[in-house]
C-alpha atoms as a PDB file:
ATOM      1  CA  UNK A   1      23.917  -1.970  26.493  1.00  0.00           C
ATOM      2  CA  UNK A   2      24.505   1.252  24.772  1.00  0.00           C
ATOM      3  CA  UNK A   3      23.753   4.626  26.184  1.00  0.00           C
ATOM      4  CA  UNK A   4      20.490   6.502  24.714  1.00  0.00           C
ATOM      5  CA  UNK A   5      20.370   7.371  20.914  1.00  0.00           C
ATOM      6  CA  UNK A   6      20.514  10.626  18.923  1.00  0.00           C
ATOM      7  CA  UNK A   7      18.526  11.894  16.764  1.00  0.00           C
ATOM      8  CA  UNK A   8      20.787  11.229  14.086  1.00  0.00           C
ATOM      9  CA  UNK A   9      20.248   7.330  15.156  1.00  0.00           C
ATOM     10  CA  UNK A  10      16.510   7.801  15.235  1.00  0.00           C
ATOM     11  CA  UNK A  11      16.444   8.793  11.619  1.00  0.00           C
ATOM     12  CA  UNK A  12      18.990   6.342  10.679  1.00  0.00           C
ATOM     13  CA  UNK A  13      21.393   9.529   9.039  1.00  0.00           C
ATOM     14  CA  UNK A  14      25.226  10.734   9.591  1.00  0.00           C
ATOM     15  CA  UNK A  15      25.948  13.515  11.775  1.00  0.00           C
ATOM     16  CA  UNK A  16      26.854  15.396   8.383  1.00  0.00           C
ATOM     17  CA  UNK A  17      23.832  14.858   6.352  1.00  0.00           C
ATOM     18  CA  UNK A  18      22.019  17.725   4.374  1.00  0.00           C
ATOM     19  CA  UNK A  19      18.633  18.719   4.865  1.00  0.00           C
ATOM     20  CA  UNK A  20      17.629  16.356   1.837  1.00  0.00           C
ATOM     21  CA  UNK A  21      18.669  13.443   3.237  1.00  0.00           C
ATOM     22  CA  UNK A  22      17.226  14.109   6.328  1.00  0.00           C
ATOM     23  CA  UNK A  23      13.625  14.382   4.917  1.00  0.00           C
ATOM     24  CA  UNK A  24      14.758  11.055   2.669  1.00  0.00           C
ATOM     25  CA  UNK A  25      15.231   9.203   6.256  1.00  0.00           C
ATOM     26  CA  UNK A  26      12.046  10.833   7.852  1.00  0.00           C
ATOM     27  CA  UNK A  27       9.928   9.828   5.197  1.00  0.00           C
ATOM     28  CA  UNK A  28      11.674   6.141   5.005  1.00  0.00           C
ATOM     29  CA  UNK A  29      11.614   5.603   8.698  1.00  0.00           C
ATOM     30  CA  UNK A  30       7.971   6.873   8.401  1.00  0.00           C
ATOM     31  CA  UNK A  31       6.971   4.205   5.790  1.00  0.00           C
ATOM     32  CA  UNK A  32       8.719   1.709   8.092  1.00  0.00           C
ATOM     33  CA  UNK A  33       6.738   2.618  10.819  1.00  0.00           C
ATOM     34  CA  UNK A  34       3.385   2.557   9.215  1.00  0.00           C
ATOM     35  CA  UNK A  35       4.135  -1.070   7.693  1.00  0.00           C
ATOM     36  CA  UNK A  36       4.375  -1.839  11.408  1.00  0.00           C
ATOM     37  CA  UNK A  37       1.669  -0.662  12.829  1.00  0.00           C
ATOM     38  CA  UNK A  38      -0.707  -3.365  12.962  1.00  0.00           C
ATOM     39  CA  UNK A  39       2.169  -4.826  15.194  1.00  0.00           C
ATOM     40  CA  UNK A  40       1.993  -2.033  17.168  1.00  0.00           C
ATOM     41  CA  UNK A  41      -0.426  -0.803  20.040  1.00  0.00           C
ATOM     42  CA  UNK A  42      -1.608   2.919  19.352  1.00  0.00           C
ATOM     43  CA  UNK A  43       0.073   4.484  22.067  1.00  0.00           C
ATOM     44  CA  UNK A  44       3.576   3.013  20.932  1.00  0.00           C
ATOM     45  CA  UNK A  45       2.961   3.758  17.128  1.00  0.00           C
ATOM     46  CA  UNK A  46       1.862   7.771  18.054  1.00  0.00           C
ATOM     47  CA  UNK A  47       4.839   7.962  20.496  1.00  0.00           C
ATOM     48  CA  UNK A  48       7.377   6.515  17.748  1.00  0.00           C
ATOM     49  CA  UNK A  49       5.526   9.161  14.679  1.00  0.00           C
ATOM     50  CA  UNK A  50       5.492  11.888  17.311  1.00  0.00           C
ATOM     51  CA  UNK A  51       9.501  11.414  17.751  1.00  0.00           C
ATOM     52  CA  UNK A  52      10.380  10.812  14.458  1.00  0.00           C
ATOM     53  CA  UNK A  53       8.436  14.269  13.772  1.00  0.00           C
ATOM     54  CA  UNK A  54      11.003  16.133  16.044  1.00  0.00           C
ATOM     55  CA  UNK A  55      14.157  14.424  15.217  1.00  0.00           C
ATOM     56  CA  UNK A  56      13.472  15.510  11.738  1.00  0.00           C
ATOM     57  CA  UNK A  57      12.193  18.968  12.577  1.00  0.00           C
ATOM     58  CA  UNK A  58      14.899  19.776  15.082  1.00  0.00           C
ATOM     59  CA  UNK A  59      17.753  18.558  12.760  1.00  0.00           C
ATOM     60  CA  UNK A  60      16.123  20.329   9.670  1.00  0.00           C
ATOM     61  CA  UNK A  61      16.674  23.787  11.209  1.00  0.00           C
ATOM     62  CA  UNK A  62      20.067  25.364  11.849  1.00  0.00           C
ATOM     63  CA  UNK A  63      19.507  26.804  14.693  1.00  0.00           C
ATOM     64  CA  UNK A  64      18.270  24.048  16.714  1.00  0.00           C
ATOM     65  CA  UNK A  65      20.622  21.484  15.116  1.00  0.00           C
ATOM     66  CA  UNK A  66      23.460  23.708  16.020  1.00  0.00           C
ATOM     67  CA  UNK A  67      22.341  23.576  19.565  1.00  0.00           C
ATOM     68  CA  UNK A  68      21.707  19.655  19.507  1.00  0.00           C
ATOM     69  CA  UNK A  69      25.123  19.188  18.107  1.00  0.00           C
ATOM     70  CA  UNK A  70      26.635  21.022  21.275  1.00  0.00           C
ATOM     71  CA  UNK A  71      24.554  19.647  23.295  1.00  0.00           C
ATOM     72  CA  UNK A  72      25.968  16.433  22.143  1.00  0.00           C
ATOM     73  CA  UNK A  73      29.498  17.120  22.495  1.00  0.00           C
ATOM     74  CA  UNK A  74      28.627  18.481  25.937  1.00  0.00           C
ATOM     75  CA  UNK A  75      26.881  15.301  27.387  1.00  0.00           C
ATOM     76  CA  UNK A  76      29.662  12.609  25.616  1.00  0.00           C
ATOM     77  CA  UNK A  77      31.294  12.346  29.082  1.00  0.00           C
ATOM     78  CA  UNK A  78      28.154  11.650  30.814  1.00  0.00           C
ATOM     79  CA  UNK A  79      27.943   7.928  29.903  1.00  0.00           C
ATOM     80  CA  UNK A  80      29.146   6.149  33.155  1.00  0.00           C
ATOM     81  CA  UNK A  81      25.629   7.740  35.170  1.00  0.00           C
ATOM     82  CA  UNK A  82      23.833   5.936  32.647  1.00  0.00           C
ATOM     83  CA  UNK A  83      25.451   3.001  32.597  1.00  0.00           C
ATOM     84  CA  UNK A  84      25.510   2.193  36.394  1.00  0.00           C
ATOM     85  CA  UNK A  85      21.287   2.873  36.364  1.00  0.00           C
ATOM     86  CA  UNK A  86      21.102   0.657  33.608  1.00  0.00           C
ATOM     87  CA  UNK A  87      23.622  -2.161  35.565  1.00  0.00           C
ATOM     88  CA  UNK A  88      20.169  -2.217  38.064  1.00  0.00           C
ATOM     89  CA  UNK A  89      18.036  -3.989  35.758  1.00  0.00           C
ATOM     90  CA  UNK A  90      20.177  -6.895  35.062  1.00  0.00           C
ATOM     91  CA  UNK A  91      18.947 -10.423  36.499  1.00  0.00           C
ATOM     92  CA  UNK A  92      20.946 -13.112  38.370  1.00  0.00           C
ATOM     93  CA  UNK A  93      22.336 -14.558  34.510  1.00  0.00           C
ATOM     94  CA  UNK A  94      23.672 -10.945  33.819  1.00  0.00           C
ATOM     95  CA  UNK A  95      20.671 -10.428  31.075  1.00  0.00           C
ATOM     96  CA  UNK A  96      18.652  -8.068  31.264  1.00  0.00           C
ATOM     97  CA  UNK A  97      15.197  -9.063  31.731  1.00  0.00           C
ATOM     98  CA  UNK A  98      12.268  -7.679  28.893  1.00  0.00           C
ATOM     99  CA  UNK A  99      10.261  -5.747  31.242  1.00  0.00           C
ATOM    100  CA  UNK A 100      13.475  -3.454  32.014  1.00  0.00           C
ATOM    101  CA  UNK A 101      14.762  -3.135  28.210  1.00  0.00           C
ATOM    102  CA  UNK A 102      11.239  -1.813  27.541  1.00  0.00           C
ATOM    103  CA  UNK A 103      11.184   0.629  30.350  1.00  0.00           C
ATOM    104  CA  UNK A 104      14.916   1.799  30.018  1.00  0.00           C
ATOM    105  CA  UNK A 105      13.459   2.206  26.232  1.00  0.00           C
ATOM    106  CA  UNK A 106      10.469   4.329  27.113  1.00  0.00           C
ATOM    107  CA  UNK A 107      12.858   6.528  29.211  1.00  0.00           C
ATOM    108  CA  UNK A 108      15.061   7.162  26.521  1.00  0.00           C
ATOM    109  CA  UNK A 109      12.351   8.046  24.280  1.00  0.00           C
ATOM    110  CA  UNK A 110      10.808  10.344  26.971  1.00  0.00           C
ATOM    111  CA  UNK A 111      14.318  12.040  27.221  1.00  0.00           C
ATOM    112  CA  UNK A 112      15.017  12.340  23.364  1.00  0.00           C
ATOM    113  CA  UNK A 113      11.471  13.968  23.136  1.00  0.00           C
ATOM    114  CA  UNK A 114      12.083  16.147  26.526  1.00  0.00           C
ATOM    115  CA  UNK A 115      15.473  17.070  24.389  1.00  0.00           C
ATOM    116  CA  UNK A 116      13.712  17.750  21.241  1.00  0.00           C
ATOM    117  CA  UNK A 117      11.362  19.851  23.099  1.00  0.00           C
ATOM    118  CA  UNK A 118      14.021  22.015  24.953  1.00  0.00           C
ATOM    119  CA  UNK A 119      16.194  22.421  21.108  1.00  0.00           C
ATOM    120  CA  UNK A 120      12.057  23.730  19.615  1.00  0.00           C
ATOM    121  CA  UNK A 121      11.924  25.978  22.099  1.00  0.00           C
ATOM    122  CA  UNK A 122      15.779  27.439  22.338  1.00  0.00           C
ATOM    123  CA  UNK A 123      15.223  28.280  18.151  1.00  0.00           C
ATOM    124  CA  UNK A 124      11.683  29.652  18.858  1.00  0.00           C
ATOM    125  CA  UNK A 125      13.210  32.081  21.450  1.00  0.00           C
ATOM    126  CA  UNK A 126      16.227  32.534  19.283  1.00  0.00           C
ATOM    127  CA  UNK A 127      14.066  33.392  16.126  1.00  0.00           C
ATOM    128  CA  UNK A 128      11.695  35.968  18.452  1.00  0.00           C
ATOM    129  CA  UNK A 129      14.698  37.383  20.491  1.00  0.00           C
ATOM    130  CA  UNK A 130      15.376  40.279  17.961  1.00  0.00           C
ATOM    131  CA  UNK A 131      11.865  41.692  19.344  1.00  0.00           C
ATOM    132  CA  UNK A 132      12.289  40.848  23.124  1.00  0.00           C
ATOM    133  CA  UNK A 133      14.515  43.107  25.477  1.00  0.00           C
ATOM    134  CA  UNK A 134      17.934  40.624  26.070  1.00  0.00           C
ATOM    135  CA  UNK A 135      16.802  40.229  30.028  1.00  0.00           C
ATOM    136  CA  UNK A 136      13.087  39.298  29.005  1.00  0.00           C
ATOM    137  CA  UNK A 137      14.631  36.418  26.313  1.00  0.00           C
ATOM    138  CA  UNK A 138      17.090  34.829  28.843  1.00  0.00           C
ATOM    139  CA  UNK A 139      14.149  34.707  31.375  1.00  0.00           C
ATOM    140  CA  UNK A 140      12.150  32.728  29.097  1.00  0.00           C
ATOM    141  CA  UNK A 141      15.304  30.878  27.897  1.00  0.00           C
ATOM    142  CA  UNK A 142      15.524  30.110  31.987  1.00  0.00           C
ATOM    143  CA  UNK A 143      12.046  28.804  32.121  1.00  0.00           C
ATOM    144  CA  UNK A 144      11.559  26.570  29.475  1.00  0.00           C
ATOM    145  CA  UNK A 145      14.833  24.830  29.524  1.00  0.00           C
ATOM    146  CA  UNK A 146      13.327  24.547  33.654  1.00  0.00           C
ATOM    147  CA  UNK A 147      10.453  23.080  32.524  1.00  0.00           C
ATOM    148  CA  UNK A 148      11.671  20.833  30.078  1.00  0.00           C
ATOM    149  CA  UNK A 149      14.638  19.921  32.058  1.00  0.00           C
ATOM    150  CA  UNK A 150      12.590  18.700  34.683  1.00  0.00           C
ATOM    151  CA  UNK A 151      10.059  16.801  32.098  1.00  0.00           C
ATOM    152  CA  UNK A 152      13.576  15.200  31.674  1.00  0.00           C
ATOM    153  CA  UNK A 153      14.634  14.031  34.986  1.00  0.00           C
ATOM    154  CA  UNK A 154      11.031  13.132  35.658  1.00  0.00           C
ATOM    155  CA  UNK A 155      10.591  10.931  32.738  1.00  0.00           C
ATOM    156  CA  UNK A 156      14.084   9.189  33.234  1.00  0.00           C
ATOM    157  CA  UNK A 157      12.824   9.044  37.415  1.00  0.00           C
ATOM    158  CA  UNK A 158      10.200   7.284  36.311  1.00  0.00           C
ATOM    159  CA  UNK A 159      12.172   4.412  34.219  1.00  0.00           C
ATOM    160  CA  UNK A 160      14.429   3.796  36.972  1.00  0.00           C
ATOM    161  CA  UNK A 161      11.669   3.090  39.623  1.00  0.00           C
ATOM    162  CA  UNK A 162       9.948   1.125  36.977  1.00  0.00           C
ATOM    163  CA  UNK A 163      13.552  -0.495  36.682  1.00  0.00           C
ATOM    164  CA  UNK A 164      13.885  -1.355  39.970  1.00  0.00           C
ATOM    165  CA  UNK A 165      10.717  -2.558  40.622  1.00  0.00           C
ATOM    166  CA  UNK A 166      10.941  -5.245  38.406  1.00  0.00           C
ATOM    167  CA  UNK A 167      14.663  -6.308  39.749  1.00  0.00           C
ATOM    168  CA  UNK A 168      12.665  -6.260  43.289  1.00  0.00           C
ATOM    169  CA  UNK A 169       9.938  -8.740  41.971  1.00  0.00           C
ATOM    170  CA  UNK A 170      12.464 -10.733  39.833  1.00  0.00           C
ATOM    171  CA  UNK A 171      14.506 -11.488  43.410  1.00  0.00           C
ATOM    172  CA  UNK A 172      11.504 -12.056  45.469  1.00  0.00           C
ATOM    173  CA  UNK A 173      10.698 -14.491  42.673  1.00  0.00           C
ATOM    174  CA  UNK A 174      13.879 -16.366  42.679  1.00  0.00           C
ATOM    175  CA  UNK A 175      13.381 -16.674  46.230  1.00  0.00           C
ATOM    176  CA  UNK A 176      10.189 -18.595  46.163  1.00  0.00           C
ATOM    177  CA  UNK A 177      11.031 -20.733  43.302  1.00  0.00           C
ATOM    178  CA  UNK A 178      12.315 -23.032  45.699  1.00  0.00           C
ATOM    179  CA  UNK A 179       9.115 -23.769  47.750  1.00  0.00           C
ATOM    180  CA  UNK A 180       7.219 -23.057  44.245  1.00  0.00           C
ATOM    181  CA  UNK A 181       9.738 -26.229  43.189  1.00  0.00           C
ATOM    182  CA  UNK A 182       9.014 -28.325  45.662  1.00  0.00           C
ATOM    183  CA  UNK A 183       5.132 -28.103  45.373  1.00  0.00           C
ATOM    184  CA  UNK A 184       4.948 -28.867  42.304  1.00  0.00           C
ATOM    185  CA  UNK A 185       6.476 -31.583  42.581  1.00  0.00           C
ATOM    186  CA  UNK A 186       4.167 -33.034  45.442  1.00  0.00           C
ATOM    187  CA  UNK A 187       1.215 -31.566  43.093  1.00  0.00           C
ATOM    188  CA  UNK A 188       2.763 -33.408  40.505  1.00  0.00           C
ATOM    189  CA  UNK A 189       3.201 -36.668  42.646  1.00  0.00           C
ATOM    190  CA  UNK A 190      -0.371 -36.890  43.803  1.00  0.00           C
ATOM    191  CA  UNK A 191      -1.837 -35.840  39.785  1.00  0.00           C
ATOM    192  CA  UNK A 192      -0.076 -39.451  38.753  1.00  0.00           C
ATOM    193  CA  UNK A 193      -1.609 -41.197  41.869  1.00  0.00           C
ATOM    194  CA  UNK A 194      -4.796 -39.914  41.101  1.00  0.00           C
ATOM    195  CA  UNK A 195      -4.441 -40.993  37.094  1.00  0.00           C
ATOM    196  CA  UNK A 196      -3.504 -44.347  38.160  1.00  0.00           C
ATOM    197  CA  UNK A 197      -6.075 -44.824  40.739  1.00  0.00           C
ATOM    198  CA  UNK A 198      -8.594 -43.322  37.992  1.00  0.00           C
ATOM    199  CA  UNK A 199      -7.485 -45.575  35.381  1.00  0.00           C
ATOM    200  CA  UNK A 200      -7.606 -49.090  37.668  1.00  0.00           C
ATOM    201  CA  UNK A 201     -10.947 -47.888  38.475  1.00  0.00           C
ATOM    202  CA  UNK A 202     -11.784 -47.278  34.841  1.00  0.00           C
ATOM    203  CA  UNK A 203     -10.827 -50.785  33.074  1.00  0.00           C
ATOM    204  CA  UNK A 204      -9.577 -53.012  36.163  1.00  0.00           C
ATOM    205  CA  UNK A 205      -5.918 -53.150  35.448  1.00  0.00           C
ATOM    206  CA  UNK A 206      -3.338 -51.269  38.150  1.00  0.00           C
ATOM    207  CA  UNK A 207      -0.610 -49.850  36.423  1.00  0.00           C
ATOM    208  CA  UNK A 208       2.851 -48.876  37.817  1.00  0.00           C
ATOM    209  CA  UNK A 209       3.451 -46.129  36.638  1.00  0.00           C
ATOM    210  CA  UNK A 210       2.886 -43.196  34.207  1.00  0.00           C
ATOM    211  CA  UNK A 211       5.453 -44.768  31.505  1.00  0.00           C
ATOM    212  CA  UNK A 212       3.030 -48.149  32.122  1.00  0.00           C
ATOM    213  CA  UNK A 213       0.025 -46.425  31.854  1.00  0.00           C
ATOM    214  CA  UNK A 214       0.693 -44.205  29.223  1.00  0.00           C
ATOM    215  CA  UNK A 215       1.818 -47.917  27.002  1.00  0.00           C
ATOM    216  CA  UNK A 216      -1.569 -49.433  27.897  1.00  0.00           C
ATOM    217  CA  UNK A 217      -3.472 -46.063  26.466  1.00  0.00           C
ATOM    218  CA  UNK A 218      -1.264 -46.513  23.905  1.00  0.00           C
ATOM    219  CA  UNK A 219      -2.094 -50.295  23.380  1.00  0.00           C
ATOM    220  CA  UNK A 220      -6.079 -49.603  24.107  1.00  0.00           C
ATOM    221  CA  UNK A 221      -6.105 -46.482  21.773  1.00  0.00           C
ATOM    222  CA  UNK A 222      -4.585 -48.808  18.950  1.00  0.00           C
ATOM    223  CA  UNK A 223      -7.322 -51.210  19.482  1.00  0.00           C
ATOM    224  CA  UNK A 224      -9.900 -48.924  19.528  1.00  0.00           C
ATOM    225  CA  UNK A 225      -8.566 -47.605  16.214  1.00  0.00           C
ATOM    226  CA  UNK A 226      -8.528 -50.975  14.252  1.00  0.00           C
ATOM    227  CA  UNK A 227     -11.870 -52.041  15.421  1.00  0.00           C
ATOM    228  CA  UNK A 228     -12.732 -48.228  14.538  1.00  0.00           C
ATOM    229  CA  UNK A 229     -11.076 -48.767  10.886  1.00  0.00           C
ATOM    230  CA  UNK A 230     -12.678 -52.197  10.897  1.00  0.00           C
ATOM    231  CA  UNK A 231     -16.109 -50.885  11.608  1.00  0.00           C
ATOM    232  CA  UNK A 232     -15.754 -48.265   8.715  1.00  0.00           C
ATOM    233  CA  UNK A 233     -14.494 -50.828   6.502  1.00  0.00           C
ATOM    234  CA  UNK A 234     -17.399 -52.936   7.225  1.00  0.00           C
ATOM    235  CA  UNK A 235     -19.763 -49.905   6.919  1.00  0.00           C
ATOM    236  CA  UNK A 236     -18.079 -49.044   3.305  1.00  0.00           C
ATOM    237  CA  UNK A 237     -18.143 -52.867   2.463  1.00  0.00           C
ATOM    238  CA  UNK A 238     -22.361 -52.791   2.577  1.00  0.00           C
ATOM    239  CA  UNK A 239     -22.429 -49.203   1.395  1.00  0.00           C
ATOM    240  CA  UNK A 240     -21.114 -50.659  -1.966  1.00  0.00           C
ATOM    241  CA  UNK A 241     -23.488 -53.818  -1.846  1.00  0.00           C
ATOM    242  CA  UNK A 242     -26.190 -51.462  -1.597  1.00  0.00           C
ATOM    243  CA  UNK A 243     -25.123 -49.791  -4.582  1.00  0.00           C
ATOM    244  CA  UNK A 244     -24.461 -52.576  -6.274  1.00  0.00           C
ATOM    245  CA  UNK A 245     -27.613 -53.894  -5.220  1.00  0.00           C
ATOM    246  CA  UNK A 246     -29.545 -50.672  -6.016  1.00  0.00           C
ATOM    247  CA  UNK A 247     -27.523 -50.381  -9.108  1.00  0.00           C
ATOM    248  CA  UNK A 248     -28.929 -54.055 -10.338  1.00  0.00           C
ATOM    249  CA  UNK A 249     -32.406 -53.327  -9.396  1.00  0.00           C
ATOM    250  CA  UNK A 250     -32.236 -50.130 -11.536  1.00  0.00           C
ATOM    251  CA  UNK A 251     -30.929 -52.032 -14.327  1.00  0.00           C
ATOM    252  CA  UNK A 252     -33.477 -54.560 -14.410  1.00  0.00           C
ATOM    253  CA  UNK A 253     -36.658 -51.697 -13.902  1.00  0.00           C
ATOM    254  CA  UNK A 254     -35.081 -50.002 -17.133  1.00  0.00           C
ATOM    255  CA  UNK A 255     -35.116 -53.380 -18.773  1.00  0.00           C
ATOM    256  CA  UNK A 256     -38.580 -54.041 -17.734  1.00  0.00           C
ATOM    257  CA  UNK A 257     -39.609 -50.538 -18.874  1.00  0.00           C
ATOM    258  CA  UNK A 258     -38.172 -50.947 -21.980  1.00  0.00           C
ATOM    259  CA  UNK A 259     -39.573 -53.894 -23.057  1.00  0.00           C
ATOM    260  CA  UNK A 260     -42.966 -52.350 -22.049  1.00  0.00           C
ATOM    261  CA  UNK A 261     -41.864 -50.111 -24.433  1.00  0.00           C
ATOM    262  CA  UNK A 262     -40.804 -51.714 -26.998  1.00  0.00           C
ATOM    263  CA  UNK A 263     -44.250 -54.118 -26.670  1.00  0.00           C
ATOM    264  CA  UNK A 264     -46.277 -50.854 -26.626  1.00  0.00           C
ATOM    265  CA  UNK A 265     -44.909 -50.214 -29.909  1.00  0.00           C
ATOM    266  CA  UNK A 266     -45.117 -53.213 -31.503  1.00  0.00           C
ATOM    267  CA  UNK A 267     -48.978 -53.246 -30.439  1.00  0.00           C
ATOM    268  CA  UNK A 268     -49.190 -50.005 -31.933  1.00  0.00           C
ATOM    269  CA  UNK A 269     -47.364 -50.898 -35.103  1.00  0.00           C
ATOM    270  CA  UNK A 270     -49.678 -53.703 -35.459  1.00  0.00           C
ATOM    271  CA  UNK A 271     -52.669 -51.684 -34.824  1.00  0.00           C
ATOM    272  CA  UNK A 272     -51.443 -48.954 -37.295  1.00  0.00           C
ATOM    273  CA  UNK A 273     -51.231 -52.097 -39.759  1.00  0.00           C
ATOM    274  CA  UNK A 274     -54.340 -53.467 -38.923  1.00  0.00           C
ATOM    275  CA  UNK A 275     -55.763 -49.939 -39.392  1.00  0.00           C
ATOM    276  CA  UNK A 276     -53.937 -48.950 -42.738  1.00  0.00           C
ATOM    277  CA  UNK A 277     -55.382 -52.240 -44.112  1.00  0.00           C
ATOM    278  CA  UNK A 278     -58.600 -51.961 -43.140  1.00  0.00           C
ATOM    279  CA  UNK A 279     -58.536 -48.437 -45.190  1.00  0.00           C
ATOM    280  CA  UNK A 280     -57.068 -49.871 -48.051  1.00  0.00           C
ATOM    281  CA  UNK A 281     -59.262 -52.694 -48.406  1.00  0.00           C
ATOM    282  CA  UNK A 282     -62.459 -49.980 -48.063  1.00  0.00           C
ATOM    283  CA  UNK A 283     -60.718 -47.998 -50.236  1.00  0.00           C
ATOM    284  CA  UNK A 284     -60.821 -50.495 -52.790  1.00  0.00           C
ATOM    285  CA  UNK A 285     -64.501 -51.432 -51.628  1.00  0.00           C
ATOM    286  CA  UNK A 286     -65.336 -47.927 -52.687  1.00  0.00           C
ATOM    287  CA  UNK A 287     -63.434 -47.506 -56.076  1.00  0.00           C
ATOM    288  CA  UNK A 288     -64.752 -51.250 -57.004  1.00  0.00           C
ATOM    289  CA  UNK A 289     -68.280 -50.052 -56.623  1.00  0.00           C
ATOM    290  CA  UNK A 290     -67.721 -46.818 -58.199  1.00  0.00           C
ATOM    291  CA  UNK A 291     -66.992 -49.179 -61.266  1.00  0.00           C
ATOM    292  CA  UNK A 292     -69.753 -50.879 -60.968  1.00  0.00           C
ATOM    293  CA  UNK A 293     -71.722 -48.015 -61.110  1.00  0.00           C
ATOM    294  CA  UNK A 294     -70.227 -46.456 -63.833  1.00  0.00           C
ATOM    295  CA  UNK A 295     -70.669 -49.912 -65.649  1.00  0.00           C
ATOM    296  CA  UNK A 296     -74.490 -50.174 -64.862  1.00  0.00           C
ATOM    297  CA  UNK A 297     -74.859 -45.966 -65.889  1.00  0.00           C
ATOM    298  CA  UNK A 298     -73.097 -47.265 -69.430  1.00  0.00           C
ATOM    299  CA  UNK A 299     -75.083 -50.368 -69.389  1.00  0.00           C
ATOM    300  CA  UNK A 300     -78.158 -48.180 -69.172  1.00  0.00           C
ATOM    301  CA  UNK A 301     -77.093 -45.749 -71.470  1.00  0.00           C
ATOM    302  CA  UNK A 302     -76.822 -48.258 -73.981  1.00  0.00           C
ATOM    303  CA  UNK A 303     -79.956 -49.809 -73.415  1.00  0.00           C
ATOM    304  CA  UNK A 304     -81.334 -46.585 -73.779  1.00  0.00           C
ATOM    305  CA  UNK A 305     -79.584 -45.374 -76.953  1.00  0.00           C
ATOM    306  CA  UNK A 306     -80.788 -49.229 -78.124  1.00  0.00           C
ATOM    307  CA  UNK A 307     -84.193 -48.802 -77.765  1.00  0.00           C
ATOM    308  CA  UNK A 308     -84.082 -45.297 -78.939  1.00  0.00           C
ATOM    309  CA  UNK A 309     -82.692 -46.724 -82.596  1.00  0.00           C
ATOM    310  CA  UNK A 310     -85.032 -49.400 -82.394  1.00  0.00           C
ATOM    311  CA  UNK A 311     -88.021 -46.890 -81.823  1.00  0.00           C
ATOM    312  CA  UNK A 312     -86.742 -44.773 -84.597  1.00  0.00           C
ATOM    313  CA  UNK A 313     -86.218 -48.362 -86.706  1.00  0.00           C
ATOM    314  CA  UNK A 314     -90.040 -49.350 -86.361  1.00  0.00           C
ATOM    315  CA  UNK A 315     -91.747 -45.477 -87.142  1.00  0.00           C
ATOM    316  CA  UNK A 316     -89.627 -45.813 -90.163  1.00  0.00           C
ATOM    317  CA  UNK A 317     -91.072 -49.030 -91.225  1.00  0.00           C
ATOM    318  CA  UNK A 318     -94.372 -47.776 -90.359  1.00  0.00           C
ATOM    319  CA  UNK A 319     -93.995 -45.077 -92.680  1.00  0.00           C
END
C-alpha cells in the first residue's frame, strides 16, 4: 500500500500545474464529491469538502505552495516509518482487513489537513512578518508549527492504536474460530434432529436425513400445489358456468321484456286505430248531419219562397 497522498493527488493535478488548473480540479473534485454524497455519512462528506478546501487554497498561493513543495522533497525519504506501521494491520492472508484501510485512511487525512494547517499558517506569518520584530515572528513560527505538529503525531497516534486494535481482535478471533467451528457444528447436528423428529411428528413418516426430508417437502409441496391448481381450476370452471348461466338468464329477461314491449305497442297501435276510427266515423256522423241540415234549411226555404209565389198568385187573381 502506498504511503499518504499529496495534495497534488487530492486534487487529481501535476506538481506543475497553474493556478487555473488548480481551481479546474477543485471545482471538478467538488462536483464529484457532491454527486456522492447521499453515499456518504455527513461527517465523511464535511471532512472530504473541508480538505479539498485546503489542498486548493494552500497550492493556490505561492508562498505556501513553495513551502509544501519543500516540505515534500524533505519527507521523500521518510517512507519506510510508514510502511512498517502500516505492515501492522495486515491479517493472517497478508490483506489488509477494511476496518484498518479506513483508519490508516482517516490518519492520512488528519495528517494532510494537520499539514495544510501548518503551510496556512507559515504564509499567514510570512505575509504579517514585515510588521512583527524578526524574534517575535520566529516565536510564533515556533508555536504553531508546535501545535500543529503535534495535531499531527496525535492524529496519526490515534490511527495506529485504532490499527492495532483491530489486528488484536482479528487474532483473538482466529483463535476462537476453532471452538466457534466446532459448535456449530453440534448446533447444527441437533437443528436436523430436531427437524426430523418435528417432521415424523408432523405427518407420521421418519425420514433419514435432511437430503430425505427435504425430497418429501419437495414431493408434499408438489402435491399441495396441483390439488391447489386443481382447486382454482375447479373454482374458475363454475365461475364461468355462473356467467354463462347468469349470462342466459339475462338474455332471456331482455327477451321477455321485449316482447312486453313490443305487445305494449301493438296494444297501443291498436288502440290508436281503434281511436282514430272512432273519430273518423264521428267525424263523418257530424258532416253527414250538417248536410242534412243544410238540406232541410233549403227544403224550407223553398217551401217558403213556394208559398210566398203562391200567396202573391191568388191576391192577383183576387184582384
Amino acid at each position: 500500500m502506498k504511503g499518504k497522498p499529496s495534495l497534488y493527488e487530492v486534487l487529481g493535478v501535476a506538481p506543475g500545474a497553474v493556478v487555473a488548473e488548480i481551481h479546474a480540479a477543485f471545482r471538478r473534485q467538488m462536483n464529484a464529491l457532491e454527486a456522492q454524497r447521499a453515499a456518504l455519512a455527513p461527517a465523511a462528506f464535511d471532512e472530504r469538502a473541508q480538505l479539498l478546501r485546503l489542498a486548493c487554497n494552500t497550492l493556490v498561493d505561492p508562498v505556501s505552495r513553495g513551502a509544501y513543495d519543500a516540505r515534500l522533497q524533505a519527507a521523500a525519504g521518510a517512507a519506510p516509518a510508514a510502511v512498517a506501521a502500516r505492515s501492522l494491520a495486515l491479517s493472517a492472508d497478508g490483506t489488509a482487513s477494511p476496518a484498518a484501510v479506513r483508519a490508516e485512511v482517516q490518519a492520512d487525512a488528519l495528517s494532510l489537513r494537520a499539514d495544510a494547517l501548518s503551510l496556512r499558517a507559515d504564509a499567514m506569518l510570512a505575509r504579517a512578518g514585515a510588521g512583527l520584530p524578526r524574534e517575535e515572528l520566529a516565536t510564533e513560527k515556533r508555536l504553531a508549527r508546535g501545535a500543529l505538529a503535534g495535531l499531527s503525531h496525535l492524529s496519526r497516534a490515534i490511527g495506529l492504536l485504532f490499527i492495532i486494535g483491530v489486528v488484536t481482535f482479528m487474532v483473538a478471533r482466529c483463535s476462537f474460530s476453532g471452538s466457534e467451528g466446532r459448535s456449530n457444528a453440534l448446533n447444527a447436528n441437533a437443528a436436523e434432529r430436531a427437524a426430523l423428529q418435528e417432521y415424523y411428528q408432523t405427518y407420521g413418516v421418519r425420514p433419514a436425513s435432511m437430503a430425505e426430508l427435504e425430497l418429501l417437502q419437495a414431493e408434499r409441496r408438489r402435491k399441495e400445489n396441483e390439488e391447489r391448481q386443481a382447486q382454482q381450476d375447479r373454482r374458475r370452471a363454475d365461475e364461468e358456468r355462473r356467467r354463462q348461466e347468469d349470462a342466459q338468464r339475462r338474455f332471456e329477461e331482455d327477451a321477455k321484456r321485449r316482447g312486453r314491449e313490443v305487445s305494449e305497442d301493438l296494444r297501443r297501435a291498436e288502440e290508436q286505430q281503434r281511436f282514430q276510427a272512432l273519430r273518423e266515423e264521428e267525424t263523418r256522423l257530424r258532416e253527414e248531419q250538417t248536410r242534412l241540415a243544410r238540406e232541410q234549411v233549403q227544403r224550407e226555404r223553398e217551401r217558403l219562397r213556394i208559398e210566398s209565389e203562391q200567396r202573391q198568385w191568388r191576391d192577383t187573381l183576387r184582384r
